[in-house]
N, C-alpha and C. Protein backbone atom coordinates (compact mmCIF):
# COMPACT_ATOMS: atom_id res chain seq x y z
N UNK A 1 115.58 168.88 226.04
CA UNK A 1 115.04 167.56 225.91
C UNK A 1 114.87 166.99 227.31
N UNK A 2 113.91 166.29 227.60
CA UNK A 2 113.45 166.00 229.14
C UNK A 2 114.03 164.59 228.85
N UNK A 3 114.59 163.92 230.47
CA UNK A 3 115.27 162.95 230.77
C UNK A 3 114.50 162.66 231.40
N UNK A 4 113.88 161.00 230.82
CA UNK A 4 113.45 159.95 231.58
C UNK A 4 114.89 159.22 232.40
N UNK A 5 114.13 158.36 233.52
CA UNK A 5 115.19 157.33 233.65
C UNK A 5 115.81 156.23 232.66
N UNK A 6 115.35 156.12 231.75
CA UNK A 6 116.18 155.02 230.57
C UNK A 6 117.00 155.91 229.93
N UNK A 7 116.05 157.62 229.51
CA UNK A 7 117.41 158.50 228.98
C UNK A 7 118.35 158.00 229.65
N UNK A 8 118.04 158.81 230.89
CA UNK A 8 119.36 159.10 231.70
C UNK A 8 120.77 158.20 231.71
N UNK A 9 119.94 156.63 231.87
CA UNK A 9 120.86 155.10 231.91
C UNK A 9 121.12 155.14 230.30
N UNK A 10 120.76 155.70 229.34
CA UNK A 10 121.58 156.04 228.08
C UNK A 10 122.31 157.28 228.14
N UNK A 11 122.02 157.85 228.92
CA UNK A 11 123.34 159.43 228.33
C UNK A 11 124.59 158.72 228.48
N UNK A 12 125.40 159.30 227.56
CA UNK A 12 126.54 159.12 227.77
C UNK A 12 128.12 159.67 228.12
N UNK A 13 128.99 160.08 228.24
CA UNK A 13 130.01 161.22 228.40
C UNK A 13 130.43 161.53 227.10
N UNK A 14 129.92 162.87 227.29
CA UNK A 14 130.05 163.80 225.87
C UNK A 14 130.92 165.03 225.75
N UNK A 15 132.03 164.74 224.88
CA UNK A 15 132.90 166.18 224.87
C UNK A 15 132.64 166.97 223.82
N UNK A 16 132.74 168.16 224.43
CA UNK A 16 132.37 169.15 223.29
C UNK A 16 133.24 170.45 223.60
N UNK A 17 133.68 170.68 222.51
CA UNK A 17 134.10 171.70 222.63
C UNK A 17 134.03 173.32 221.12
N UNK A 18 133.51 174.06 221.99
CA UNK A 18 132.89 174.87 221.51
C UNK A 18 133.80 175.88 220.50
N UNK A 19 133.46 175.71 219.89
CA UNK A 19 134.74 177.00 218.58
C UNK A 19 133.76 178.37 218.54
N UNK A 20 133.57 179.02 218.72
CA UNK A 20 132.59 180.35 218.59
C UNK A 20 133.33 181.55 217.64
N UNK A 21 134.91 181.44 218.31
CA UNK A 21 136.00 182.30 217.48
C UNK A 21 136.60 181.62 216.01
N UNK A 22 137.21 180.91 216.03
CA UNK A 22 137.70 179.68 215.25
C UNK A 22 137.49 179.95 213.78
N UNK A 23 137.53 178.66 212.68
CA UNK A 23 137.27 179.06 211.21
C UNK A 23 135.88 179.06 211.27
N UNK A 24 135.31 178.27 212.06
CA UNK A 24 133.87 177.99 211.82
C UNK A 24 133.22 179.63 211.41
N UNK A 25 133.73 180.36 212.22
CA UNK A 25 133.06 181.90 212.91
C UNK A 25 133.10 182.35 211.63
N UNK A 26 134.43 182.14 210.80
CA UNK A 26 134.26 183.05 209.45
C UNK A 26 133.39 182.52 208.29
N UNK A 27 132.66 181.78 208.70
CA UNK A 27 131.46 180.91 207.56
C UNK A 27 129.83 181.12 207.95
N UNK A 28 130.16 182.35 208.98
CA UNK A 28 128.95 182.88 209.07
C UNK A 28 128.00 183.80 208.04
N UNK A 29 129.03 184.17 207.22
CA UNK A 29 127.97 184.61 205.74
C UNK A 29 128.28 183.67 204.46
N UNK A 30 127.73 181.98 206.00
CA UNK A 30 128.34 180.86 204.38
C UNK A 30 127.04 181.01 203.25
N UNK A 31 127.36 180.38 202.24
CA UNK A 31 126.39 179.63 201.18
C UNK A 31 124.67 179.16 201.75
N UNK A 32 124.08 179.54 201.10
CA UNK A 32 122.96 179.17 200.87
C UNK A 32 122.47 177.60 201.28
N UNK A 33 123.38 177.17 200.40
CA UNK A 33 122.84 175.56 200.13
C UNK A 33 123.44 174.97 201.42
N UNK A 34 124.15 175.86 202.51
CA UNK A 34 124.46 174.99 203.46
C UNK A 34 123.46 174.77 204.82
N UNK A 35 122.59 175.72 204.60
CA UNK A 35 121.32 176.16 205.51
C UNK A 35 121.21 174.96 206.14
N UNK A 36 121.12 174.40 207.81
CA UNK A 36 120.63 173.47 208.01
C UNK A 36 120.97 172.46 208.10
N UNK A 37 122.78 172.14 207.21
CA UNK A 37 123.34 171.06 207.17
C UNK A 37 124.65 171.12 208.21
N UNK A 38 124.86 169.92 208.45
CA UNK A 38 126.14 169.43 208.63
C UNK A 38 126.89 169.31 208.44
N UNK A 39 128.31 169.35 208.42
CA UNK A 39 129.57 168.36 207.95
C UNK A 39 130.27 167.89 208.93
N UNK A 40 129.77 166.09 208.40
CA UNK A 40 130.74 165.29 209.80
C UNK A 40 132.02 165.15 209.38
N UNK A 41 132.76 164.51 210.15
CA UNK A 41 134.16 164.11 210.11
C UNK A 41 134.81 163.53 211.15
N UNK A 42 135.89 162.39 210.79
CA UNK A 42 136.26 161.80 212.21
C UNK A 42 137.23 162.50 212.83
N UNK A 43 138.14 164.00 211.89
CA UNK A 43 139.00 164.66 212.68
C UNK A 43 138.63 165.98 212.49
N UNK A 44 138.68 167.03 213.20
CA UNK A 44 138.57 168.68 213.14
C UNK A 44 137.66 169.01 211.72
N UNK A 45 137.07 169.35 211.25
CA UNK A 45 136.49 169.95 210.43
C UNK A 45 137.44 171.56 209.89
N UNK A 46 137.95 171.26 209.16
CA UNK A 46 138.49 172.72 208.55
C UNK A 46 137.93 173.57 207.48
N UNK A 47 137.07 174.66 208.23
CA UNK A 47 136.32 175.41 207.48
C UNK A 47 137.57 176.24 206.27
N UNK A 48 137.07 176.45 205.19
CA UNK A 48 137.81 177.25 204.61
C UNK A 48 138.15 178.72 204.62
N UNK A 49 139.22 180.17 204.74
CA UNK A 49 138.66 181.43 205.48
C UNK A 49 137.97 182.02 204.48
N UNK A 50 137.74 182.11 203.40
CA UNK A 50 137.24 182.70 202.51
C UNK A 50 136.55 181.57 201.92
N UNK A 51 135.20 182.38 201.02
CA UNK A 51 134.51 181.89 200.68
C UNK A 51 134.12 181.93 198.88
N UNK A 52 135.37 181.26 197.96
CA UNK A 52 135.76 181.63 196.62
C UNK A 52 135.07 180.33 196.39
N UNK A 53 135.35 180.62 195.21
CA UNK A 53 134.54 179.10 194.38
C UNK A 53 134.74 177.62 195.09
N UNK A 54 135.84 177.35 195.86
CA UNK A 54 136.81 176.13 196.15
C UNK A 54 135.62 175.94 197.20
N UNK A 55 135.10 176.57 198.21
CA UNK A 55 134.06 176.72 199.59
C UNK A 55 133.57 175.46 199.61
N UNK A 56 132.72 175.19 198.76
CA UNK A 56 132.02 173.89 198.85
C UNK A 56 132.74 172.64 198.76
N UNK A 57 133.52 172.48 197.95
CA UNK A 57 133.99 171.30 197.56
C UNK A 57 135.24 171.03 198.70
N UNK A 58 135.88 171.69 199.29
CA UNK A 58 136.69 172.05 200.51
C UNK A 58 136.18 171.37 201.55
N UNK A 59 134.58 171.85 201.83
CA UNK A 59 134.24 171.08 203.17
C UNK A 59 133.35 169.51 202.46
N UNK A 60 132.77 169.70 201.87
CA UNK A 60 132.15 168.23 201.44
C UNK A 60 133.73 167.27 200.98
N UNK A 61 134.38 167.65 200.84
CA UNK A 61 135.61 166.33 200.72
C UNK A 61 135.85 165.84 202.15
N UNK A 62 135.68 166.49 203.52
CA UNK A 62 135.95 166.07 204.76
C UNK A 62 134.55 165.58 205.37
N UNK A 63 133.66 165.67 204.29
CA UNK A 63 132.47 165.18 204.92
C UNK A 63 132.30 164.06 205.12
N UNK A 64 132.32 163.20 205.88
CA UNK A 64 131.72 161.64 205.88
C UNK A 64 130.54 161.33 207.03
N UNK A 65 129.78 160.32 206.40
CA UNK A 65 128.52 159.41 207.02
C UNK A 65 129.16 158.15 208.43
N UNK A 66 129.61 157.51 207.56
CA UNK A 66 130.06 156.87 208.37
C UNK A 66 131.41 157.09 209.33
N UNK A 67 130.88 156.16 210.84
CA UNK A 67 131.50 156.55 212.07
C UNK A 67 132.27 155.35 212.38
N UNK A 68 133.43 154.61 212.33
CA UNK A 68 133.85 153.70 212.57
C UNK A 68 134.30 154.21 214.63
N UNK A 69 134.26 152.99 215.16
CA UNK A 69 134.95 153.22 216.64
C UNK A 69 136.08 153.57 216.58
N UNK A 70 136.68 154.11 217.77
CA UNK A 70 138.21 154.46 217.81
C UNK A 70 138.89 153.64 218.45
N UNK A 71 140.35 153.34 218.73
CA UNK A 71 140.94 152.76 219.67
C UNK A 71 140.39 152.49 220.85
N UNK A 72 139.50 153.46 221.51
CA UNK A 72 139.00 153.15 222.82
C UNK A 72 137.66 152.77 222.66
N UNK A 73 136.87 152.21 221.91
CA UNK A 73 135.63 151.93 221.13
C UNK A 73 134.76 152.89 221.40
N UNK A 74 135.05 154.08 221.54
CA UNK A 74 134.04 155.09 220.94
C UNK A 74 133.71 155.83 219.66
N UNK A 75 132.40 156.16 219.50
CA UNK A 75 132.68 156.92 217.76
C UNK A 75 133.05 158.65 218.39
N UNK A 76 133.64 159.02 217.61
CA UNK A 76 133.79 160.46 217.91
C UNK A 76 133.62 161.43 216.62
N UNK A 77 132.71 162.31 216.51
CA UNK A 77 131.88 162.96 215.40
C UNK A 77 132.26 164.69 215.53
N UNK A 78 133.34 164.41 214.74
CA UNK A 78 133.61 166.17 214.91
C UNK A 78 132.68 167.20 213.12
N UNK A 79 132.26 168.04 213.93
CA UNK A 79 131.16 168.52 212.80
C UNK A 79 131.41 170.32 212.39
N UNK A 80 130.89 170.56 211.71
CA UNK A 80 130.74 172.12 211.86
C UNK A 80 129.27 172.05 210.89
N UNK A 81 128.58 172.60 212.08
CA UNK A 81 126.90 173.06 211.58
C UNK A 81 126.73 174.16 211.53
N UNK A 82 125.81 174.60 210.05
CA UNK A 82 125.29 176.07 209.39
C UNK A 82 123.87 175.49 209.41
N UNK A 83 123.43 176.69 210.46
CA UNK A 83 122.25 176.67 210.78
C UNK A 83 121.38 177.25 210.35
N UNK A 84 119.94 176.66 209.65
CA UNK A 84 119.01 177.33 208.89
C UNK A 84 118.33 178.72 209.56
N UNK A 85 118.69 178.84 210.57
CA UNK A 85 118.89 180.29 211.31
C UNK A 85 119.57 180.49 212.20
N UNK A 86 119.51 182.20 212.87
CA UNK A 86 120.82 182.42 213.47
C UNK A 86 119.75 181.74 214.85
N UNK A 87 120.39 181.73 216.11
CA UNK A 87 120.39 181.29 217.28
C UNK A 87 120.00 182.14 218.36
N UNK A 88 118.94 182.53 218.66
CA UNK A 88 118.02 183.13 218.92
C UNK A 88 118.32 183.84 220.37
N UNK A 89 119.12 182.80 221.25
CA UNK A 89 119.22 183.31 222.42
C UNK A 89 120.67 182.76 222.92
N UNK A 90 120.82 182.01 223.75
CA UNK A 90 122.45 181.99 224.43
C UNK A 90 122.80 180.66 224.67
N UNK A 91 121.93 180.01 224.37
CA UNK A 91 122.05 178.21 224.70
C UNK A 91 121.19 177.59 223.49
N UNK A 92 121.79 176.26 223.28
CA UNK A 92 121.80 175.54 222.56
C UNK A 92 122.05 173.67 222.89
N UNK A 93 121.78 172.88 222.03
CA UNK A 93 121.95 171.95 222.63
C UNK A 93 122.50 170.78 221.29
N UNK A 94 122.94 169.96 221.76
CA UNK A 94 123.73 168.93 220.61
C UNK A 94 123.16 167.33 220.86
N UNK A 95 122.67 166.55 220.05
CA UNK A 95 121.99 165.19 220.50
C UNK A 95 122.55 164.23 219.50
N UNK A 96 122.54 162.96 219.61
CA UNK A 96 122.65 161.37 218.97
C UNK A 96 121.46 161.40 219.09
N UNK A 97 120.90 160.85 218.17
CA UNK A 97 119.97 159.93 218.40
C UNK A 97 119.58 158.88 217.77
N UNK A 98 119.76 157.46 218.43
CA UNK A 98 119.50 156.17 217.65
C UNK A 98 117.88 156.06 216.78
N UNK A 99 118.40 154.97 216.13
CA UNK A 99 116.68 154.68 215.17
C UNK A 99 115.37 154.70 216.25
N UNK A 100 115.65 154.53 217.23
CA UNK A 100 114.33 155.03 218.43
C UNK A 100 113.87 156.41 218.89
N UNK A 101 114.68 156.97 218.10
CA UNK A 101 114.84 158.90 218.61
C UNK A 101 115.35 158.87 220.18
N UNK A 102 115.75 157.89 220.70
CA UNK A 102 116.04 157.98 221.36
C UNK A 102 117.83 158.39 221.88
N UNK A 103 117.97 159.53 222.88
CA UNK A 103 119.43 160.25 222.83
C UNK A 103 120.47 159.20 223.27
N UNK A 104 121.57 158.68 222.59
CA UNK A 104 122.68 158.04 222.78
C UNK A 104 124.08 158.76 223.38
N UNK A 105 123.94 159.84 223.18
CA UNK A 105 124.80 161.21 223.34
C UNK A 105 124.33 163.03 223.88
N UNK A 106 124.85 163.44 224.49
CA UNK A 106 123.78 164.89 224.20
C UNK A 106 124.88 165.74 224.94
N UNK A 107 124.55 166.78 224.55
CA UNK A 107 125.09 168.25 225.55
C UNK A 107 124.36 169.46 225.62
N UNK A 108 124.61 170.31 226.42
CA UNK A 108 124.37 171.86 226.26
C UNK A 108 125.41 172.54 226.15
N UNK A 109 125.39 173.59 224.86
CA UNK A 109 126.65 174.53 224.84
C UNK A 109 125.89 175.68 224.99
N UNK A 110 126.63 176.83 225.68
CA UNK A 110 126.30 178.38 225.29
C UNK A 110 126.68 178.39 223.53
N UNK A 111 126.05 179.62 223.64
CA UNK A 111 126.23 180.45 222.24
C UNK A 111 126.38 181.94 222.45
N UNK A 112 126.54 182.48 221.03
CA UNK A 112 126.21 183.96 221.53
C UNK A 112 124.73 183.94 220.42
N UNK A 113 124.06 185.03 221.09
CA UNK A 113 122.57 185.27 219.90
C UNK A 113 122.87 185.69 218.88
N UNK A 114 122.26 185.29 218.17
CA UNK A 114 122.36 185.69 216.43
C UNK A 114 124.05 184.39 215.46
N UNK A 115 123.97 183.87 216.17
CA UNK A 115 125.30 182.73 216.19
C UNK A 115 124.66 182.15 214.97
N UNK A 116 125.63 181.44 213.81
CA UNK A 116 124.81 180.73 212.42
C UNK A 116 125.60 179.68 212.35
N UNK A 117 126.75 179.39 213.33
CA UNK A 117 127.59 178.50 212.69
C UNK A 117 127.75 177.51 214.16
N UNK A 118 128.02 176.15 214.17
CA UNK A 118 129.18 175.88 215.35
C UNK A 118 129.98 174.54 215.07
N UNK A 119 131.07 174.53 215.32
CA UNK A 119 132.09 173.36 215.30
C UNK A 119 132.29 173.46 216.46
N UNK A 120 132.49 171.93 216.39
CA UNK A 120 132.98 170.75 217.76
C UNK A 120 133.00 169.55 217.32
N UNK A 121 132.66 168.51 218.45
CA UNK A 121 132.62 167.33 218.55
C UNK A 121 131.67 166.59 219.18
N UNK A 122 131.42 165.62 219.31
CA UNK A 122 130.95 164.78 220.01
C UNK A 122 130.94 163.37 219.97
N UNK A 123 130.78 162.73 221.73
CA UNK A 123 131.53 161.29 221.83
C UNK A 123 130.30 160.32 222.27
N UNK A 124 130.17 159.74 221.45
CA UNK A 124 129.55 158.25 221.53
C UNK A 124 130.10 157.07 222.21
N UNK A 125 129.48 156.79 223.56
CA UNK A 125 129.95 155.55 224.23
C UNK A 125 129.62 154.40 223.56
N UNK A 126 128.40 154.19 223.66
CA UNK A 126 127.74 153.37 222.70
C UNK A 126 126.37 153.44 222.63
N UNK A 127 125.91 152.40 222.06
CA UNK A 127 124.83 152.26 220.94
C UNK A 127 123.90 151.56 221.26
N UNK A 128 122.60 151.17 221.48
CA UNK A 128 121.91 149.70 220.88
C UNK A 128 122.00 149.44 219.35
N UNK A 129 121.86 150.18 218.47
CA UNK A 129 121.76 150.05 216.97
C UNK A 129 122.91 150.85 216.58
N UNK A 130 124.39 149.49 216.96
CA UNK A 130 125.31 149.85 216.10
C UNK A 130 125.35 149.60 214.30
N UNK A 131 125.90 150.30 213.56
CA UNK A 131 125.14 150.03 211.64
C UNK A 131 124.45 150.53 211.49
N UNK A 132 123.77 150.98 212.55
CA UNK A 132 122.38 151.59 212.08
C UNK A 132 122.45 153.77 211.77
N UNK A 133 121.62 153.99 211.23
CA UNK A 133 121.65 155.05 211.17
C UNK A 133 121.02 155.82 212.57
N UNK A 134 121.81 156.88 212.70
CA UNK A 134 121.76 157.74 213.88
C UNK A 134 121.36 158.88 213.52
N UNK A 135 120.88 160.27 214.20
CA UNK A 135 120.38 161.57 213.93
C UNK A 135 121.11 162.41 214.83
N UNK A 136 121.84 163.43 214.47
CA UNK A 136 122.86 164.12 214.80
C UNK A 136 122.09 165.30 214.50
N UNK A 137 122.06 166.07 215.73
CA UNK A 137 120.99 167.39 215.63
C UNK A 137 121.91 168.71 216.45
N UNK A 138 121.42 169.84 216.00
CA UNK A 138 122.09 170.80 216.55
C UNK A 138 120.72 171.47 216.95
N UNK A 139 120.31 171.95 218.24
CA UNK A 139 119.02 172.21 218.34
C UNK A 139 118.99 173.74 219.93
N UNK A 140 117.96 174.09 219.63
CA UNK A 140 117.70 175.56 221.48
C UNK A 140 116.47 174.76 221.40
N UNK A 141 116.18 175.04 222.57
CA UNK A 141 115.21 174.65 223.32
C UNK A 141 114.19 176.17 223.36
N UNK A 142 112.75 175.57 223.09
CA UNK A 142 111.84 177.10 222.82
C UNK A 142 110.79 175.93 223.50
N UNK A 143 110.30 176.64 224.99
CA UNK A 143 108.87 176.42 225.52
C UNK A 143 109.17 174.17 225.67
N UNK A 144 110.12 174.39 226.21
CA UNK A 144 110.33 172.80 226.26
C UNK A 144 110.95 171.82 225.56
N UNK A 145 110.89 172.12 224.43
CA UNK A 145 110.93 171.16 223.24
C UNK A 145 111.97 172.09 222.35
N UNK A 146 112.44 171.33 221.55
CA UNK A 146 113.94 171.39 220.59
C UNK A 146 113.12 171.76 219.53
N UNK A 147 114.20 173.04 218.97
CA UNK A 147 113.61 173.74 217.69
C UNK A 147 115.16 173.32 216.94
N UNK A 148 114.95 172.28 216.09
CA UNK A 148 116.21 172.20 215.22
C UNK A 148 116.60 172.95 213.93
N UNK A 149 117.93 173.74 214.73
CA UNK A 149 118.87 174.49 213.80
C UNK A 149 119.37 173.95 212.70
N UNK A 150 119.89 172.24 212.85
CA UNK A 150 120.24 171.65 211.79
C UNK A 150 120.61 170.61 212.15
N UNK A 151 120.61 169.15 211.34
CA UNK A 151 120.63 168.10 211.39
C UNK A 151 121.20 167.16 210.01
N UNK A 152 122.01 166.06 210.61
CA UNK A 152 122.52 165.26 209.44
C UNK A 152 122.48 163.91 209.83
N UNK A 153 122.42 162.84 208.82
CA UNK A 153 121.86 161.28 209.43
C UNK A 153 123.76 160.85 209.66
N UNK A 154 123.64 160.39 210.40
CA UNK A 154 125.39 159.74 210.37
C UNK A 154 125.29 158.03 210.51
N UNK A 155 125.99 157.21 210.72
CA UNK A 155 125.79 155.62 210.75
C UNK A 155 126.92 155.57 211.79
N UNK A 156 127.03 154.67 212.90
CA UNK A 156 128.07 154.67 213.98
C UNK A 156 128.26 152.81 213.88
N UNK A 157 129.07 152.73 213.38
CA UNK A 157 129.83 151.15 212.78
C UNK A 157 130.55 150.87 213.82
């Protein structure tokens, strides 16, 4: 994603930290219906290790939309994304983005190729459109521009 100067005076300090090994890794031959989606949460995301009937209902109970601030008034959005494909090459990238599409948050993580899954986090300083709905994207970059792996709307209260 290319940084204007207003990006830039919006990026914000973003932690991320990358699980590649982790539970996430064993939900690489997840479900179908997860193609593409998200699951937020305000603490760790705990993938389940096996994938028995319980799978779904396991991670959608830790799923939530809404982002309340923390003690230090940031939102902090810990996720694990199954990506409507595997990950093509070695980098990847993670974005906010307010009702302007514009980035409130962002990073670059490595990956490895052929990667379907990733958990982490990410930290929201702030906002112009706090309440408002936000776009939380997991995305590589192909010829300039963001080819999104997967995406979920979140609200940062």
């Amino acid at each position: 994603m290319n940084s204007t100067p207003r990006k830039a005076a919006l990026a914000l300090s973003v932690l991320v930290c990358l699980a590649l090994g982790g539970a996430a890794a064993h939900a690489q031959g997840f479900p179908a219906s997860l193609k593409g989606k998200i699951i937020t949460s305000n603490q760790a995301v705990e993938v389940p290790a096996t994938q028995g009937p319980k799978f779904l209902k396991q991670l959608q109970k830790q799923d939530r939309k809404v982002f309340p601030k923390d003690e230090e008034g940031k939102w902090v959005v810990h996720f694990c994304a199954f990506f409507h494909k595997a990950l093509p090459g070695e980098a990847m990238g993670i974005v906010v983005l307010d009702e302007k599409k514009e980035p409130v948050a962002s990073a670059e993580v490595g990956g490895q190729k052929g990667q379907t899954t990733l958990a982490s986090h990410i930290v929201v300083d702030s906002t112009e459109f706090p309440g408002k709905e936000h776009t939380l994207q997991i995305y590589y970059p192909k010829g300039g521009k963001p080819v999104v792996l997967a995406e979920k709307k979140i609200v940062l209260k």
